[in-house]
C-alpha atoms as a PDB file:
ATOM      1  CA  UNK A   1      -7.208   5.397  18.866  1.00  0.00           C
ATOM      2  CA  UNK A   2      -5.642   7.850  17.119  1.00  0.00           C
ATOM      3  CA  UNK A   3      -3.400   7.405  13.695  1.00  0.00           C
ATOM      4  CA  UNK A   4      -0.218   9.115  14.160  1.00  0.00           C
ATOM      5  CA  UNK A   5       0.797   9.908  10.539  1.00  0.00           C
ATOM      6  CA  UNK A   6       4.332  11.194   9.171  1.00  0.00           C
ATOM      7  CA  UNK A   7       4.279  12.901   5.874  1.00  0.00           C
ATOM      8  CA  UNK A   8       7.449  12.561   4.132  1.00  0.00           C
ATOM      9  CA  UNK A   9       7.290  15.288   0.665  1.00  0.00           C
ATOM     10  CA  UNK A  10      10.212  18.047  -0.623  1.00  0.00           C
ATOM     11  CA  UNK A  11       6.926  20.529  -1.322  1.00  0.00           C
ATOM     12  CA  UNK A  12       6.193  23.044   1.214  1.00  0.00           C
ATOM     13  CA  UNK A  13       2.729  23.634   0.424  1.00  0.00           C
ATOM     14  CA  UNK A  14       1.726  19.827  -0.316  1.00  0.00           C
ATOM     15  CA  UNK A  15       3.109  19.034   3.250  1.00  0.00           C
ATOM     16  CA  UNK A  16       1.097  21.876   4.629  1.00  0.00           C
ATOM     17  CA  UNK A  17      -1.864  20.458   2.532  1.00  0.00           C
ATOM     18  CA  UNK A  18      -2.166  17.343   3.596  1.00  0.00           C
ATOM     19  CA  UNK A  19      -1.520  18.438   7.446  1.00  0.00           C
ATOM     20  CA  UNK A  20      -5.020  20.638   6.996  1.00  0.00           C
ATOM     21  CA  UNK A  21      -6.777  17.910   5.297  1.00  0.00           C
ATOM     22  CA  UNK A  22      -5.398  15.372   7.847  1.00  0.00           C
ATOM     23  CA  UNK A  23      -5.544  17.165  11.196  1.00  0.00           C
ATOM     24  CA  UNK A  24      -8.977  18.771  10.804  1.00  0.00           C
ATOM     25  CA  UNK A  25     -10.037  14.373  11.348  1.00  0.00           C
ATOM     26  CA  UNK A  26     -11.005  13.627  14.879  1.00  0.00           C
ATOM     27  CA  UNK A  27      -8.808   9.935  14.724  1.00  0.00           C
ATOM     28  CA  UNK A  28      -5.711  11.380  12.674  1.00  0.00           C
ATOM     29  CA  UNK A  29      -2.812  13.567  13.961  1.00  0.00           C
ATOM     30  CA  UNK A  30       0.156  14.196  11.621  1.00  0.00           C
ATOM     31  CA  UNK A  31       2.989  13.750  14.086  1.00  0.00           C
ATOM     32  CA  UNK A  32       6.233  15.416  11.831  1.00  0.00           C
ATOM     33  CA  UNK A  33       7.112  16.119   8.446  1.00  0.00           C
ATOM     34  CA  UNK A  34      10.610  15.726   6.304  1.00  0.00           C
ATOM     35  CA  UNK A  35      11.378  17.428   3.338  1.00  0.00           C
ATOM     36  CA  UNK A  36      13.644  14.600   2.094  1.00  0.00           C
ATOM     37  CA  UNK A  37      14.383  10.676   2.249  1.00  0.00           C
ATOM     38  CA  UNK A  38      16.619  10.435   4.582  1.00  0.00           C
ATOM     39  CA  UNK A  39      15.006  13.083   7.629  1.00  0.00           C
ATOM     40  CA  UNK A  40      12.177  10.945   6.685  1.00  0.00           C
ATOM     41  CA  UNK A  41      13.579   7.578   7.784  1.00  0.00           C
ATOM     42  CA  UNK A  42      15.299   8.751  10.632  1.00  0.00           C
ATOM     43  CA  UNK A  43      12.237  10.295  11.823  1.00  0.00           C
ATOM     44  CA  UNK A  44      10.292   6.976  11.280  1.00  0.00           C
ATOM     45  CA  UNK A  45      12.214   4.930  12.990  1.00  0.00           C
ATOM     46  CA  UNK A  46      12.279   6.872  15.833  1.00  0.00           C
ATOM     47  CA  UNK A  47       8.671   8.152  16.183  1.00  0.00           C
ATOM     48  CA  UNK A  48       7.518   5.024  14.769  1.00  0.00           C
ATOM     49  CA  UNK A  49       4.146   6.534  13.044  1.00  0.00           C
ATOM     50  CA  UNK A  50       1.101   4.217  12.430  1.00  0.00           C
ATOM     51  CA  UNK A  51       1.752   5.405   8.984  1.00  0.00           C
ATOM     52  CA  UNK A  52       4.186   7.389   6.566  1.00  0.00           C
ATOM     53  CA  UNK A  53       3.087   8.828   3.393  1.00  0.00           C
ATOM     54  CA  UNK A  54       6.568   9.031   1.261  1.00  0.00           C
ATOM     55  CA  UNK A  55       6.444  10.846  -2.182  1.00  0.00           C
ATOM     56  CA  UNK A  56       8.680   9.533  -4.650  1.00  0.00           C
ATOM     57  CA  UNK A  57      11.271  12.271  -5.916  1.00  0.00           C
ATOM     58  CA  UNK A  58      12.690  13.928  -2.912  1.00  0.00           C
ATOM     59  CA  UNK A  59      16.410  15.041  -2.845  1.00  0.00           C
ATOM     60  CA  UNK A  60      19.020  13.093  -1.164  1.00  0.00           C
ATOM     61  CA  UNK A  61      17.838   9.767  -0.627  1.00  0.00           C
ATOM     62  CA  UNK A  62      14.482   9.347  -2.782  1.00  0.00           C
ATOM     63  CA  UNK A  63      11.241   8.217  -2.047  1.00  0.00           C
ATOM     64  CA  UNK A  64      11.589   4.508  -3.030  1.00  0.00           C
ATOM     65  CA  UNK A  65      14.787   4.021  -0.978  1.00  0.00           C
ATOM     66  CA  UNK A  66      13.118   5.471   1.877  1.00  0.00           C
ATOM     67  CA  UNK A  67      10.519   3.046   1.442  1.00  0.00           C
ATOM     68  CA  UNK A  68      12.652  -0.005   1.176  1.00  0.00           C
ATOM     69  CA  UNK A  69      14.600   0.914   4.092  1.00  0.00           C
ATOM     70  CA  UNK A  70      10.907   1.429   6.703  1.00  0.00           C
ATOM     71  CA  UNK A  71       9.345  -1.202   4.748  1.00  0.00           C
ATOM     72  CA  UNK A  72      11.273  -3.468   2.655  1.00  0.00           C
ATOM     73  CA  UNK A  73      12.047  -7.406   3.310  1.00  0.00           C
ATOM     74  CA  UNK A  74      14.751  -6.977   4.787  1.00  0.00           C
ATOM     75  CA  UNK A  75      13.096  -4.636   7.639  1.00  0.00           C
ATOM     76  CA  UNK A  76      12.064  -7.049  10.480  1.00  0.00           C
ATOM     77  CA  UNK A  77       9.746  -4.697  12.133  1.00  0.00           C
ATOM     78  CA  UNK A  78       8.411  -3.151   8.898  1.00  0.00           C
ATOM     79  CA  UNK A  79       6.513   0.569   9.286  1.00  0.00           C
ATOM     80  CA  UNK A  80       3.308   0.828   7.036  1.00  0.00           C
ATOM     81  CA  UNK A  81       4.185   3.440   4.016  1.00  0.00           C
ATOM     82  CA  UNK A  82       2.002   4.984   0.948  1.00  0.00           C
ATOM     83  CA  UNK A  83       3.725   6.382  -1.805  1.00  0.00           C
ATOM     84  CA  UNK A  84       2.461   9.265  -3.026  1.00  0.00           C
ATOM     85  CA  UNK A  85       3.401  10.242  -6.347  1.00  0.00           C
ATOM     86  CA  UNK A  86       1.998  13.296  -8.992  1.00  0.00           C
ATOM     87  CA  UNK A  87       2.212  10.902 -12.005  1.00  0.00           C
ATOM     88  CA  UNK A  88      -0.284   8.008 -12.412  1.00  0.00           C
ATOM     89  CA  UNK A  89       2.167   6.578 -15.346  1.00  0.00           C
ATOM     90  CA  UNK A  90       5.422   6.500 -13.258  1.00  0.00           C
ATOM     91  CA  UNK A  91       6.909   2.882 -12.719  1.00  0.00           C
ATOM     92  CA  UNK A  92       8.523   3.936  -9.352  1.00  0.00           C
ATOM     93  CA  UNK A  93       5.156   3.031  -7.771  1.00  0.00           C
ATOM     94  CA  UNK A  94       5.416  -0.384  -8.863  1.00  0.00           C
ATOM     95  CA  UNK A  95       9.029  -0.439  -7.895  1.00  0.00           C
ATOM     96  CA  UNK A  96       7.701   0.991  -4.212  1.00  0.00           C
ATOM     97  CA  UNK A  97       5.251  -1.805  -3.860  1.00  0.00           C
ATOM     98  CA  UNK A  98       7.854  -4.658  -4.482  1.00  0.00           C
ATOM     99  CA  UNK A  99       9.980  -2.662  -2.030  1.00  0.00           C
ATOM    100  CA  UNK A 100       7.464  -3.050   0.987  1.00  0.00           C
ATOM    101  CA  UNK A 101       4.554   0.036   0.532  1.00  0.00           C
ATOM    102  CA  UNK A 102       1.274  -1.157   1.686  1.00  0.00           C
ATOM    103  CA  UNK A 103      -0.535   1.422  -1.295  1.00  0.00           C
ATOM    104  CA  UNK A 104       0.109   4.865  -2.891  1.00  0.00           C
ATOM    105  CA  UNK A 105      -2.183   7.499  -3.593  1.00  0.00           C
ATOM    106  CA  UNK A 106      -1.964  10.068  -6.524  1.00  0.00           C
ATOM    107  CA  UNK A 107      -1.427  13.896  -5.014  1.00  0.00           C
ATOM    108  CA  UNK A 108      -4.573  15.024  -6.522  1.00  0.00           C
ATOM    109  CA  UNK A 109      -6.655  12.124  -5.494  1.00  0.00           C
ATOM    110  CA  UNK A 110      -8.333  14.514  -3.368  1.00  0.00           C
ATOM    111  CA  UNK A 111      -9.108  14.801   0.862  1.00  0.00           C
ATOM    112  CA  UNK A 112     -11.645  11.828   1.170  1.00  0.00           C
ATOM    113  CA  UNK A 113      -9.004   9.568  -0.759  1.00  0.00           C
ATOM    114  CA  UNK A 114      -6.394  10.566   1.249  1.00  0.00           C
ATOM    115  CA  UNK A 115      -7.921   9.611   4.440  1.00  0.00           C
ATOM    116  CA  UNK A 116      -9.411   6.884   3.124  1.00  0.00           C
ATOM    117  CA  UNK A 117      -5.578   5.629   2.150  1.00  0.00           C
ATOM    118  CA  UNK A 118      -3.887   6.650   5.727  1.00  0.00           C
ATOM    119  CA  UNK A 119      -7.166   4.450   7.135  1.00  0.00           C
ATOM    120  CA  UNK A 120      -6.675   1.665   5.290  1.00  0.00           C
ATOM    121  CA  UNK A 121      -2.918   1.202   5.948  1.00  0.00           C
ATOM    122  CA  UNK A 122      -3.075   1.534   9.480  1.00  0.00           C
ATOM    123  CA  UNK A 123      -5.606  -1.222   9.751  1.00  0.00           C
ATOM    124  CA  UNK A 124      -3.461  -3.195   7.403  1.00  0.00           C
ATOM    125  CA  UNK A 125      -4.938  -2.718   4.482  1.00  0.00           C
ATOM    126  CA  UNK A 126      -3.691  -1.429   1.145  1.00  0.00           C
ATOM    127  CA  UNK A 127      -5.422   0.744  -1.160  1.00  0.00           C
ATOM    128  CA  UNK A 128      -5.873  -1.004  -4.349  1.00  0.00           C
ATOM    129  CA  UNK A 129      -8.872   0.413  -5.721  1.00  0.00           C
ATOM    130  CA  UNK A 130      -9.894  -0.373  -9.673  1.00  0.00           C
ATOM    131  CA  UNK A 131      -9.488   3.273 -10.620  1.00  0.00           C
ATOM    132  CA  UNK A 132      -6.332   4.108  -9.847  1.00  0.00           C
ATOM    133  CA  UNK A 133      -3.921   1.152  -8.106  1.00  0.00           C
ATOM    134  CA  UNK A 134      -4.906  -2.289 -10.199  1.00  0.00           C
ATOM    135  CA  UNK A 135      -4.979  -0.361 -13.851  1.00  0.00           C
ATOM    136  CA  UNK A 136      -0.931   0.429 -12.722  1.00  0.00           C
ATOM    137  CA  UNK A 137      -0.058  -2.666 -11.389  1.00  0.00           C
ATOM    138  CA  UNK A 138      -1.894  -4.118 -14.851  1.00  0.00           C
ATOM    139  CA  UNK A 139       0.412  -1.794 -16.942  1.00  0.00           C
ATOM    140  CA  UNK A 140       3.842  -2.498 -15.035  1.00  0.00           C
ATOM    141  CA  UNK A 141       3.609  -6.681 -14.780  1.00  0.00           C
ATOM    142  CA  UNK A 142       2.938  -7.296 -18.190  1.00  0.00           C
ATOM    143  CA  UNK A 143       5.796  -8.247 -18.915  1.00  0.00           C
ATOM    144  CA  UNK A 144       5.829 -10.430 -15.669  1.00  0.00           C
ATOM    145  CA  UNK A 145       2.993 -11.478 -16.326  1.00  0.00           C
ATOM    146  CA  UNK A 146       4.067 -13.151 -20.065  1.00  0.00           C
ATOM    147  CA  UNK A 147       6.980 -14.774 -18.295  1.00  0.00           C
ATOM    148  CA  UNK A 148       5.009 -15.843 -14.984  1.00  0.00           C
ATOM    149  CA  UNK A 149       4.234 -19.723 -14.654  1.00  0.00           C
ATOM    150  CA  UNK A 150       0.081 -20.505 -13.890  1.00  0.00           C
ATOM    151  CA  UNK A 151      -0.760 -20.585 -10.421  1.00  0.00           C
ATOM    152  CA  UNK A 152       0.617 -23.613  -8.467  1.00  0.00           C
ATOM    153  CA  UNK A 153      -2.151 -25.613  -6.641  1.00  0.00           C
ATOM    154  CA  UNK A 154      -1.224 -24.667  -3.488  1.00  0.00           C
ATOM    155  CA  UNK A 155      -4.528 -22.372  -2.257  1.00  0.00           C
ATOM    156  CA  UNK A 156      -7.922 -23.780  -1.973  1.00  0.00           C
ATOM    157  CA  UNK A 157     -10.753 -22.613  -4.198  1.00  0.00           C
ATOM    158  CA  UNK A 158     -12.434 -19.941  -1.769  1.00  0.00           C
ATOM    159  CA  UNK A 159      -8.777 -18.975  -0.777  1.00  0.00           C
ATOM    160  CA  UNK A 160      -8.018 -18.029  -4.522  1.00  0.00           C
ATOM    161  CA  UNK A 161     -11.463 -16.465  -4.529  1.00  0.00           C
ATOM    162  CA  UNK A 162     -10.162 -14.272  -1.562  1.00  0.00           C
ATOM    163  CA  UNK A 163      -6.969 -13.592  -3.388  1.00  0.00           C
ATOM    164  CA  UNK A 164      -9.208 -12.656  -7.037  1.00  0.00           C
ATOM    165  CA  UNK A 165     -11.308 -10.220  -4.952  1.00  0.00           C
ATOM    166  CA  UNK A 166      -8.172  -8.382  -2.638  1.00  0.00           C
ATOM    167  CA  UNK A 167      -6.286  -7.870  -6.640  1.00  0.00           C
ATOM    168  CA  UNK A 168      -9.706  -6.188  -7.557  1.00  0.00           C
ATOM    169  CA  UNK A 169      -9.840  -3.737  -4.645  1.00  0.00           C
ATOM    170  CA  UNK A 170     -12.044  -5.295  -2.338  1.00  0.00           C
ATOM    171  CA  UNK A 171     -12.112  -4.699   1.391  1.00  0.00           C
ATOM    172  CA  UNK A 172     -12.333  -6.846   4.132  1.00  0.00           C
ATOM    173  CA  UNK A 173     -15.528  -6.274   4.737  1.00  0.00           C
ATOM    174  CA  UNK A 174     -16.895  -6.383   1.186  1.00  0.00           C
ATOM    175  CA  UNK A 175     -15.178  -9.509   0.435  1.00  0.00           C
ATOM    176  CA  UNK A 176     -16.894 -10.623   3.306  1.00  0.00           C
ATOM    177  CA  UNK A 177     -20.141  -9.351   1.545  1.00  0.00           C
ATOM    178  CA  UNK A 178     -19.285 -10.650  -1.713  1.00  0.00           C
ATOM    179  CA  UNK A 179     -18.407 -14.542  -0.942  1.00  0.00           C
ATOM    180  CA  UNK A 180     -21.449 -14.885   2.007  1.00  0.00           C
ATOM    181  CA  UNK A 181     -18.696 -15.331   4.976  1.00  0.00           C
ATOM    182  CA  UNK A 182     -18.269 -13.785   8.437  1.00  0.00           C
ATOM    183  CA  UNK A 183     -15.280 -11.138   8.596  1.00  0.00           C
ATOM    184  CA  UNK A 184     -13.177 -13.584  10.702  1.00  0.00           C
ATOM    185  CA  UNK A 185     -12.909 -16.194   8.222  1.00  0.00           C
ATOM    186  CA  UNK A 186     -12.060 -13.622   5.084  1.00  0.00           C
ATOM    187  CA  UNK A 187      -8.919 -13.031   7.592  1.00  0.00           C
ATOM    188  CA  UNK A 188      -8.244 -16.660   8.155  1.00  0.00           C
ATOM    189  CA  UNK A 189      -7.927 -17.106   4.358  1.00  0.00           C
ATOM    190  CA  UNK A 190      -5.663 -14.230   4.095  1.00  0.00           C
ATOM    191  CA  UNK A 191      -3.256 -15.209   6.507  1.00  0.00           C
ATOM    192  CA  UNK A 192      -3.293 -18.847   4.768  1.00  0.00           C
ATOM    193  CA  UNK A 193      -2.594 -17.343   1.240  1.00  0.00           C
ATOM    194  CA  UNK A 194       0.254 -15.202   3.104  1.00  0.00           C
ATOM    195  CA  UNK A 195       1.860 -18.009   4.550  1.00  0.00           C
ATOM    196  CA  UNK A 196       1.612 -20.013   1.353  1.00  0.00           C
ATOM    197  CA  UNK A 197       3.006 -17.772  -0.882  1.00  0.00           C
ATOM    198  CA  UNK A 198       5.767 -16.522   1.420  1.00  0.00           C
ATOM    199  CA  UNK A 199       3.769 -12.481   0.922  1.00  0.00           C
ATOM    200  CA  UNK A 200       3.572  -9.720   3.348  1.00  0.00           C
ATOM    201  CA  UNK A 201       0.312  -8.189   2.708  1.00  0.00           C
ATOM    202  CA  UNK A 202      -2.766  -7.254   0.586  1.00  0.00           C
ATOM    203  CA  UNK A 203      -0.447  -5.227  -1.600  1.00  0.00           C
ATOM    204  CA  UNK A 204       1.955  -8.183  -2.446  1.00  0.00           C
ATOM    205  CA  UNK A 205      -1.319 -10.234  -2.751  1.00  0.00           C
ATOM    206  CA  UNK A 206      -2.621  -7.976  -5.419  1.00  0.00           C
ATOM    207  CA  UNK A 207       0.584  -7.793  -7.157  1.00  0.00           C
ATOM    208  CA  UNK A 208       1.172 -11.600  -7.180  1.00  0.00           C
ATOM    209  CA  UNK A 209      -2.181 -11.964  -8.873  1.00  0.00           C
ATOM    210  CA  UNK A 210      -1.621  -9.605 -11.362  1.00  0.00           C
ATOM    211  CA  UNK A 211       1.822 -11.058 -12.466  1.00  0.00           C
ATOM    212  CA  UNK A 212       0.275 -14.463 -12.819  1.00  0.00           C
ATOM    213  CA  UNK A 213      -2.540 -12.759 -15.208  1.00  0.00           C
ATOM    214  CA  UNK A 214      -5.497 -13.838 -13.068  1.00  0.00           C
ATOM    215  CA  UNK A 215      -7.391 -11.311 -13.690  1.00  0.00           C
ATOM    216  CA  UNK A 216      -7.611 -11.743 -17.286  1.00  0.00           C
END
């Protein structure tokens, strides 16, 4: 099946850019582009695209508005977005996770990270790697983090252990790998913690972690 993407950015030539990286992969197809916020959303909704990638400063309505308004709680039928953003020091991505993106990706992260990220969302997966997406969530709930209550007793051991290894980038498949059970029962566990903790997706997983300072 093909991944219809939508690439939402007010720069010509990064538009173009990620088109040629994105296009020249047999299972992606970018399906539009908008040069603002608010082209972008109306686009969305109306194409409905596997998934969006929305850069943050655009004119008009901005990149993290955008976001909350494919992908934020109050969405019902929530589209899968990455932020993309030049600066991997900018708060805004933070503020565009809480607001319903499923992962961001730095603009210079290169081709194989980019379709790495637009593979990962569309099979519902965020991409939280250690290099790049935990060390900013780290930086921007510390101060949640101080004010954050410990964890309540609600998740069983090996679904905490799921919830440790999704905040430290694992996949699916790798957590799989990495606590010696089948694929099928790594998504049982996820679902659990989702419904438990009242969270959307690996993204809000990874975030809840982090303000809760379970990762050290």
């Amino acid at each position: 099946m093909t991944i219809r993407v939508l690439v939402a950015d007010d720069q010509v030539l990064v538009r173009t850019g990620f088109r040629l990286v994105l296009d020249a992969v047999p299972d992606i197809e970018v399906i539009a582009e908008a040069a603002d916020g608010e082209t972008a959303v109306r686009l969305a909704r109306r194409l409905r695209p596997d998934v969006t990638l929305m850069d943050i400063r655009m004119p008009g309505v901005d990149g993290l508005r955008a976001t909350e308004l494919l992908a934020g709680p109050a969405v019902g039928d929530p589209l899968r977005v990455v932020v993309v953003t030049t600066y991997d020091a900018d708060e805004n991505v933070y503020a565009a996770l809480l607001g319903g993106a499923c992962g961001f990706l730095l603009k210079d992260a290169g081709p194989r990270l980019l379709v790495d990220a637009v593979r990962a969302a569309a099979n519902g997966e965020a991409m939280v790697s250690p290099s790049v997406t935990v060390r900013l969530l780290a930086r921007f709930t510390e101060r949640a983090r101080r004010r954050a209550q410990g964890a309540p007793d609600v998740l069983t051991d090996r679904e905490s252990d799921v919830v440790l290894a999704v905040a430290q980038g694992r996949t699916n498949a790798e957590i799989a790998d990495y606590l010696r059970v089948s694929l099928s029962t790594v998504k049982t566990h996820l679902t659990s913690v989702q419904r438990k903790l009242g969270l959307r997706n690996r993204t809000e997983i990874a975030i809840w972690a982090w303000q809760r300072g379970l990762l050290g």
